[in-house]
Protein backbone atom coordinates (compact mmCIF):
# COMPACT_ATOMS: atom_id res chain seq x y z
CA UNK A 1 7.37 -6.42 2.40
CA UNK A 2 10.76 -6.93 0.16
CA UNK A 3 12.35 -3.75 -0.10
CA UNK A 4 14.51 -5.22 -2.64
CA UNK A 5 11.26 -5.38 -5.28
CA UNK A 6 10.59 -1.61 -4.30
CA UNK A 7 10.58 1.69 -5.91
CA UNK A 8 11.22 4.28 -3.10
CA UNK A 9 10.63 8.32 -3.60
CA UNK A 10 11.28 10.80 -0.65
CA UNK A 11 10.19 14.06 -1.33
CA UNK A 12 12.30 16.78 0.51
CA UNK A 13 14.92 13.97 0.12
CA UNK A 14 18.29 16.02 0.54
CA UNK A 15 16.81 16.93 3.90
CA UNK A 16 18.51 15.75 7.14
CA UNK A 17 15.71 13.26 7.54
CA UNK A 18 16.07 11.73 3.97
CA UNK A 19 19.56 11.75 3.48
CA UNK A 20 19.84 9.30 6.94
CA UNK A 21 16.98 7.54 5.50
CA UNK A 22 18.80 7.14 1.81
CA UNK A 23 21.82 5.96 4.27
CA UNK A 24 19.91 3.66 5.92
CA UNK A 25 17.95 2.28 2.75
CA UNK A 26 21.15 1.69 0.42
CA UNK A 27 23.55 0.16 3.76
CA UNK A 28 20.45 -2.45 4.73
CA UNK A 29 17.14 -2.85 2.96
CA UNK A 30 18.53 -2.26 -0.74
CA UNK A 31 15.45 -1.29 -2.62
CA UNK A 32 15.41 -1.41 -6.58
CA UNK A 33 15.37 2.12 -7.10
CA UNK A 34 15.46 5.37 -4.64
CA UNK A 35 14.72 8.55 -5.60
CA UNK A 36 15.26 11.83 -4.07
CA UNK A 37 12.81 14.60 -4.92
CA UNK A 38 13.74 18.03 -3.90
CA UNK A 39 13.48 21.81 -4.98
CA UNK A 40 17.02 22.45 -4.43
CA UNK A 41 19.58 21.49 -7.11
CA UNK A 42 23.10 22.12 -5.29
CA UNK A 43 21.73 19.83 -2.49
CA UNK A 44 21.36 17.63 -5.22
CA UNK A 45 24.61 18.03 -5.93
CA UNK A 46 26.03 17.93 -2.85
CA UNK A 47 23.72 14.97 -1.57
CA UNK A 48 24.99 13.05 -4.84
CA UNK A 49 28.82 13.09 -3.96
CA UNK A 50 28.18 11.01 -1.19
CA UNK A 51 25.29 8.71 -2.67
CA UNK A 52 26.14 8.47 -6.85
CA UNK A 53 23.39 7.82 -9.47
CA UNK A 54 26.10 6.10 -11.45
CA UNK A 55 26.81 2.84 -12.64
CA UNK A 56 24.36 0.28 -11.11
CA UNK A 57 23.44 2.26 -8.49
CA UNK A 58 19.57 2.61 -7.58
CA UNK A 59 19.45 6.54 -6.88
CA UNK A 60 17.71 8.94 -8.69
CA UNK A 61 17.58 12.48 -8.12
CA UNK A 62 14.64 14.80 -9.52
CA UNK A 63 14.35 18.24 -9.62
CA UNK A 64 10.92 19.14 -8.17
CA UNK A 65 8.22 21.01 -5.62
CA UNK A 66 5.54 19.31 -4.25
CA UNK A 67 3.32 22.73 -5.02
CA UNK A 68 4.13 21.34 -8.43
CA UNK A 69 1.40 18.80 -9.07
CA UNK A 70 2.17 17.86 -12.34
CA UNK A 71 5.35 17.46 -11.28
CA UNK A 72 4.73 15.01 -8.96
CA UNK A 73 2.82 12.93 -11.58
CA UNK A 74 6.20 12.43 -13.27
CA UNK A 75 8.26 11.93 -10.69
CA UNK A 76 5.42 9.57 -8.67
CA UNK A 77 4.91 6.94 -12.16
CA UNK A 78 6.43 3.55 -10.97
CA UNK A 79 6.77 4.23 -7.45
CA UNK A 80 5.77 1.73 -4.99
CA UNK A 81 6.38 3.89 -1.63
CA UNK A 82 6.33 7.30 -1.05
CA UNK A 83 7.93 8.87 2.01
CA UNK A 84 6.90 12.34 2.34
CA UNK A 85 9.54 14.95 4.14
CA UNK A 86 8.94 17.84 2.36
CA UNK A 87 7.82 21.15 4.41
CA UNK A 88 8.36 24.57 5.20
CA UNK A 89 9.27 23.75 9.13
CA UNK A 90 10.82 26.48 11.00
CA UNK A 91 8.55 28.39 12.92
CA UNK A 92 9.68 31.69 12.59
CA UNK A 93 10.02 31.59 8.95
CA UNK A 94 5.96 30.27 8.65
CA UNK A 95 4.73 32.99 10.98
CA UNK A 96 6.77 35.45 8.98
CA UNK A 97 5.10 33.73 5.26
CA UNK A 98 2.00 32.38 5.68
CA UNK A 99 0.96 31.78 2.82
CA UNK A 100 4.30 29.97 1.75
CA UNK A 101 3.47 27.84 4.29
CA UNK A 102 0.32 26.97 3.63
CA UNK A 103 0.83 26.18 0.15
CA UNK A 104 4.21 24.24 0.75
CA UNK A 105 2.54 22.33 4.08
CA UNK A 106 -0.95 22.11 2.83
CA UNK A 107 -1.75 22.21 -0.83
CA UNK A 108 1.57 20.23 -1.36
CA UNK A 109 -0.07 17.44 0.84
CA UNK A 110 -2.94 17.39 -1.65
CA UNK A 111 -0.76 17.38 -4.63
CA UNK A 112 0.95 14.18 -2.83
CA UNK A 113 -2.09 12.27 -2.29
CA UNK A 114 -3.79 13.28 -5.33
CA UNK A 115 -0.23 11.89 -7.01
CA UNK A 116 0.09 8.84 -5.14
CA UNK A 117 -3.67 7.57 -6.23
CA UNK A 118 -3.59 8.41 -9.24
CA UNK A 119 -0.35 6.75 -9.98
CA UNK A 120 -0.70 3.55 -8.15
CA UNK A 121 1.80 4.48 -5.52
CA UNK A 122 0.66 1.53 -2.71
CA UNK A 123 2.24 3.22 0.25
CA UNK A 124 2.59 7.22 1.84
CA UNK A 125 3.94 7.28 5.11
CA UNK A 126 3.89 11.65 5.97
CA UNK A 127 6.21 13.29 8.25
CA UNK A 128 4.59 14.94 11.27
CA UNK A 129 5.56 16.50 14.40
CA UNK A 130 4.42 16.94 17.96
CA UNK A 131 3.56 20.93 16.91
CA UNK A 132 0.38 19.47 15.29
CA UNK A 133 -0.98 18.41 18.60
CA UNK A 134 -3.19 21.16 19.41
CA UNK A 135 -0.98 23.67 17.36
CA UNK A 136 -0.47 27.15 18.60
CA UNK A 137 1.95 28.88 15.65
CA UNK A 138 0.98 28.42 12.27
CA UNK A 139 3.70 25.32 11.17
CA UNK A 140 1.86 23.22 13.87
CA UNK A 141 -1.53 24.28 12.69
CA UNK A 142 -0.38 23.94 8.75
CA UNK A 143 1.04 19.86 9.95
CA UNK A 144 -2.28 19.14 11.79
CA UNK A 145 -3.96 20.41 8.49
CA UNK A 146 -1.35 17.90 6.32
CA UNK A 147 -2.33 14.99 9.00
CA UNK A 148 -6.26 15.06 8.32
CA UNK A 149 -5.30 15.07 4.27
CA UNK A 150 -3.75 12.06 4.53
CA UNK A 151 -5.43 10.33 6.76
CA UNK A 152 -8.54 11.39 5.22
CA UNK A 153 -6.71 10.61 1.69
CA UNK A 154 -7.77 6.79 2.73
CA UNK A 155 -11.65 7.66 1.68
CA UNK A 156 -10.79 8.56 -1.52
CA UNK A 157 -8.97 5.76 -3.06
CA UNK A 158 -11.83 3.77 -3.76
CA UNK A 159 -10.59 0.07 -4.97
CA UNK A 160 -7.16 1.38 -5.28
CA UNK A 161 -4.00 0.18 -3.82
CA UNK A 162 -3.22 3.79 -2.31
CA UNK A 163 -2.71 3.80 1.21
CA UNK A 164 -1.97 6.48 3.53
CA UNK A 165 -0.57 7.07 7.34
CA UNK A 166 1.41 9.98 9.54
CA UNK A 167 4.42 9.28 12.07
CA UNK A 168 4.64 12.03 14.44
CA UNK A 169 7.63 12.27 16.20
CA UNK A 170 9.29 15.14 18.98
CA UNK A 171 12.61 16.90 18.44
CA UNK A 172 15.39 15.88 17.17
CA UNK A 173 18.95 16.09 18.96
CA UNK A 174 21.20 18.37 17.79
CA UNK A 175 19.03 19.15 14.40
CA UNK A 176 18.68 22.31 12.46
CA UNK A 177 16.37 24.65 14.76
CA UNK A 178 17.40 22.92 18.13
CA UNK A 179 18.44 24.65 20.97
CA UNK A 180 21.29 22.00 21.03
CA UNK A 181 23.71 23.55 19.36
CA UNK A 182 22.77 26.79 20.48
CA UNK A 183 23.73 26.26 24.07
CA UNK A 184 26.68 24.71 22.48
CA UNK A 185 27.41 27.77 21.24
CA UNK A 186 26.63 29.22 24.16
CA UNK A 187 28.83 27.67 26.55
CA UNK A 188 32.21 29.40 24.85
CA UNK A 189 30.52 32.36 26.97
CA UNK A 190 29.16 31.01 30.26
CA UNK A 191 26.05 32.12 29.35
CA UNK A 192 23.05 30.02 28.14
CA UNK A 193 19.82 31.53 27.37
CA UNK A 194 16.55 29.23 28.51
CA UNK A 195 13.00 31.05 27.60
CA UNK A 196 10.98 29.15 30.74
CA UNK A 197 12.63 27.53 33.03
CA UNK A 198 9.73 25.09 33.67
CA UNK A 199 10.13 23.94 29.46
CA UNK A 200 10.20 20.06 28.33
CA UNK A 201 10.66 18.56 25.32
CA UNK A 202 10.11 15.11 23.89
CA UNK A 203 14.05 13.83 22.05
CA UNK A 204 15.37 11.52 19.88
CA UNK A 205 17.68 11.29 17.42
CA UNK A 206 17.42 11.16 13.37
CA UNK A 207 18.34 7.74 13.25
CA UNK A 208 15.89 6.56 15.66
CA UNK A 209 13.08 8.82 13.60
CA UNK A 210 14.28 7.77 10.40
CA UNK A 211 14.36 3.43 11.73
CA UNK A 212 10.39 4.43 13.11
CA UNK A 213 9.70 5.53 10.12
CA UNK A 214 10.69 2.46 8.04
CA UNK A 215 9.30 0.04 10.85
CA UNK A 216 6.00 2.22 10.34
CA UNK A 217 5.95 1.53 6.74
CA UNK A 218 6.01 -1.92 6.80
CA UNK A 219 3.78 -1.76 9.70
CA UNK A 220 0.85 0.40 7.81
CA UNK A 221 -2.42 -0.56 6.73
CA UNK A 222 -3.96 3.10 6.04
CA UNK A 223 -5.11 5.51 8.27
CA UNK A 224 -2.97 5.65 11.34
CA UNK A 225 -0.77 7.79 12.94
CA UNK A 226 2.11 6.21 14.38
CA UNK A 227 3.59 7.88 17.61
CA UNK A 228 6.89 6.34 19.15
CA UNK A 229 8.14 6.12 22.53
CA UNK A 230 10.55 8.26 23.64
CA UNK A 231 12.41 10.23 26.72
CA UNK A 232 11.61 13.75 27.31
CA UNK A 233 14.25 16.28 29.50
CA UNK A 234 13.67 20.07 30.42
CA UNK A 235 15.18 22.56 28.86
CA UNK A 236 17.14 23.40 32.57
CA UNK A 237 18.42 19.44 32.45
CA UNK A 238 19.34 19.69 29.14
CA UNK A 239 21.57 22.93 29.18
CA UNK A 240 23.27 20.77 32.57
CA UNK A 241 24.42 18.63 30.05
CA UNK A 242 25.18 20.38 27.76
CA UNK A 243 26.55 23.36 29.48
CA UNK A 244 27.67 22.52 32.50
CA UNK A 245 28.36 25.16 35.33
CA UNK A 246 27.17 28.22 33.01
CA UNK A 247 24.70 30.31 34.42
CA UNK A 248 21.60 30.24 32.69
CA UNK A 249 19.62 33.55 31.56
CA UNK A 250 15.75 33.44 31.44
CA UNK A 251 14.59 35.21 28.27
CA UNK A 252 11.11 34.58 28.44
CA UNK A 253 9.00 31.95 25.88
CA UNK A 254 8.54 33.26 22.35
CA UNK A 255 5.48 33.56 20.59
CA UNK A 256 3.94 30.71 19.35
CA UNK A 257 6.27 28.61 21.51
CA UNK A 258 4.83 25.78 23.83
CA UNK A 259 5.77 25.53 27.53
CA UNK A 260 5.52 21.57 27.13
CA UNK A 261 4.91 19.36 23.48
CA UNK A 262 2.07 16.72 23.35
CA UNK A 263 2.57 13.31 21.10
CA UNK A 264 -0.96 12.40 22.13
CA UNK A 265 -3.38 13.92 23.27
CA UNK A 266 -6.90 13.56 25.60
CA UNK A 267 -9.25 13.57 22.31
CA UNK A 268 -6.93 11.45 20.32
CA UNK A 269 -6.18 8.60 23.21
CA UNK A 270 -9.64 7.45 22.78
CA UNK A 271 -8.77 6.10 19.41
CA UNK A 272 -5.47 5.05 20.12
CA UNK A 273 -3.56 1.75 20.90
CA UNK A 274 -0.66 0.89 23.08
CA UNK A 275 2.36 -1.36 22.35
CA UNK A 276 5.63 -1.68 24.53
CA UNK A 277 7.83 0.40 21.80
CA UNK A 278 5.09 3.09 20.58
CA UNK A 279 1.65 4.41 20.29
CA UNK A 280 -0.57 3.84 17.38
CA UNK A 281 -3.83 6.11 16.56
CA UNK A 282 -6.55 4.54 14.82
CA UNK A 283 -8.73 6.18 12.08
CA UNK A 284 -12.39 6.26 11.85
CA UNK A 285 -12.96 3.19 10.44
CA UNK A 286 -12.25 1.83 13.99
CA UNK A 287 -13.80 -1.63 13.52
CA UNK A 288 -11.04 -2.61 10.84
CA UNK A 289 -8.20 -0.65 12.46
CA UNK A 290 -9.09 -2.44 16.01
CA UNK A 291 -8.89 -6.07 13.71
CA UNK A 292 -5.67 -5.06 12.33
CA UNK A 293 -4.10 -3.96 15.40
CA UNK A 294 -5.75 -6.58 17.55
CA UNK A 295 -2.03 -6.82 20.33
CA UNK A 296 -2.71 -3.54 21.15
CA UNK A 297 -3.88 -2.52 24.40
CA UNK A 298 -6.54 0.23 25.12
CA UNK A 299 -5.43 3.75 26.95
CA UNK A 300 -7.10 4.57 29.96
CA UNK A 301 -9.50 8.09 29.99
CA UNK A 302 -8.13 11.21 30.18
CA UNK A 303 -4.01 9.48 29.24
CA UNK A 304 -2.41 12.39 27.66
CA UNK A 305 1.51 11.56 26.34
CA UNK A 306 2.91 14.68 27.25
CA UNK A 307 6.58 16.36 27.58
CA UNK A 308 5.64 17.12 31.07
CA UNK A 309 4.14 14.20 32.44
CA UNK A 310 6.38 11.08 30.40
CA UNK A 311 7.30 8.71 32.52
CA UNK A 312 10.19 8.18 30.06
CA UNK A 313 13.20 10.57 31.51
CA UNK A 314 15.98 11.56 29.31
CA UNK A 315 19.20 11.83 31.68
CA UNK A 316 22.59 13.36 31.33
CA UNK A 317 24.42 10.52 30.61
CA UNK A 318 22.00 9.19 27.85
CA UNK A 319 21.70 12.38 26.17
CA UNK A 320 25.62 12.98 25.88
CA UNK A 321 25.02 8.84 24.34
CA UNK A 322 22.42 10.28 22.27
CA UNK A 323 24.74 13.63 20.59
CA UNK A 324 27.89 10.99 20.35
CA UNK A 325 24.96 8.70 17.77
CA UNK A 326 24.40 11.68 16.38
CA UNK A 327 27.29 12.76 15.20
């Protein structure tokens, strides 16, 4: 695909997550017009001081919520890909509002998809997250909800160009929510706070998400869920790193809190494919999925990509490589 012949919309666009991907669009792949779609309009504002909709520039900014389905009619007409960020994603905050969430996480999905058909949009690549891997707390059970819509979103395009996929991807160093810069934080004190000591995580950075995300797209034919690669560390390792020679304070885990994070799990590893830099799950139309994805090499029973059990091992040294990217 030739960005440069491309209309590009990210909802939830003056996010961390789209404003690396507007960086990376506008420095490399140059599409004809980007727009950012977002609820917030000093974001906006802010977010446009660094990338201008002046001149000949190709960004666009729109004022919008994806619970807003007509909305999203307007802002979707003469889009060619739709990247789709948007989401109430801190867990407290979801337990706390439910409802929000739901409507924000769920019925904002459907508002997407039924969008995207109707307006000819050819490509949706959705944001996901390990949390919606057998989801304990509501934001992981709300993003396992938003994964079946748009996988499922495939069946009901008919003979249109619509198509639909997921990447699901683990934390992300030294993001909003991470315990990153909390031990940070921390260290000033000598005291970092850990809530099981036995805790793993999957990592990467938002560049590397935001580059999987734009190989996925070009990747996509409909229907799967694209899973990448990467090093997990425990939460004991990490605050080594990052804190090093503090003593560490065991708080206990917090509710709806996972001692480890699956990518992939035992179900989903039937229908899933192998390759050297990433996973890729298949949907139900198997047959044609296996066709498209014919390099890919089948897992064995019972694989489960886990935090616990990667053979992929974040060190010291490569996570201080990973926080200097990040910055």
């Amino acid at each position: 695909m030739n960005w440069r012949d491309l209309t590009v919309l990210i909802t939830g666009g003056t996010g961390s997550f789209g404003r690396k991907l507007v960086e990376v669009l506008l420095a490399e792949l140059l599409p004809r017009k980007l727009i950012v779609l977002s609820r917030d309009e000093l974001k906006q504002h802010e977010m446009r001081q660094q990338f201008p909709d002046t001149g000949d520039s190709p960004m666009r900014y729109f004022l919008g919520d994806v619970r807003d389905r007509e909305r999203l009619y307007r802002a979707f007409y003469g889009v060619d890909v739709v990247v789709h960020a948007a989401a109430l994603k801190q867990v407290p905050a979801c337990e706390y509002n439910p409802f929000e969430a739901i409507l924000t996480n769920v019925m904002g999905a459907k508002n997407v998809i039924d969008a995207a058909i109707d307006c000819g949009v050819r490509r949706v690549m959705a944001i996901s997250t390990d949390k919606a891997v057998n989801p304990i707390n509501l934001y992981g059970a709300t993003k396992l909800c938003s994964e079946k819509l748009f996988i499922d979103g495939n069946q009901y395009v008919g003979d249109r160009v619509t198509r639909f996929s997921c990447a699901r991807y683990g934390n992300v160093v030294a993001s909003r929510g991470s315990v990153i810069p909390i031990f940070l934080a921390q260290r000033e004190n000598g005291r970092v706070t850990i809530t099981d000591p036995q805790m793993t995580r999957f990592w990467l950075t938002l560049e590397q998400g935001v580059r999987f995300v734009v190989r996925s797209i070009e990747e996509m034919h409909g229907g799967e869920i694209f899973v990448p690669k990467i090093p997990s560390m425990s939460l004991v390792d990490l605050s080594h790193a990052v804190a090093p020679g503090c003593e560490i304070e065991v708080i206990g885990i917090r509710p709806g809190e996972k001692t480890h994070e699956v990518l992939v799990s035992e179900d989903e590893a039937r229908s899933a494919l192998e390759f050297d830099d990433k996973f890729v799950i298949l949907p139900l139309n198997r047959e044609q999925a296996v066709k498209n994805w014919a390099d890919g090499r089948s897992l064995r029973p019972g694989f489960r990509y886990a935090s616990d059990t990667n053979a992929q091992t974040l060190t010291a040294k490569a996570l201080v490589e990973l926080l200097d990217a990040a910055r």
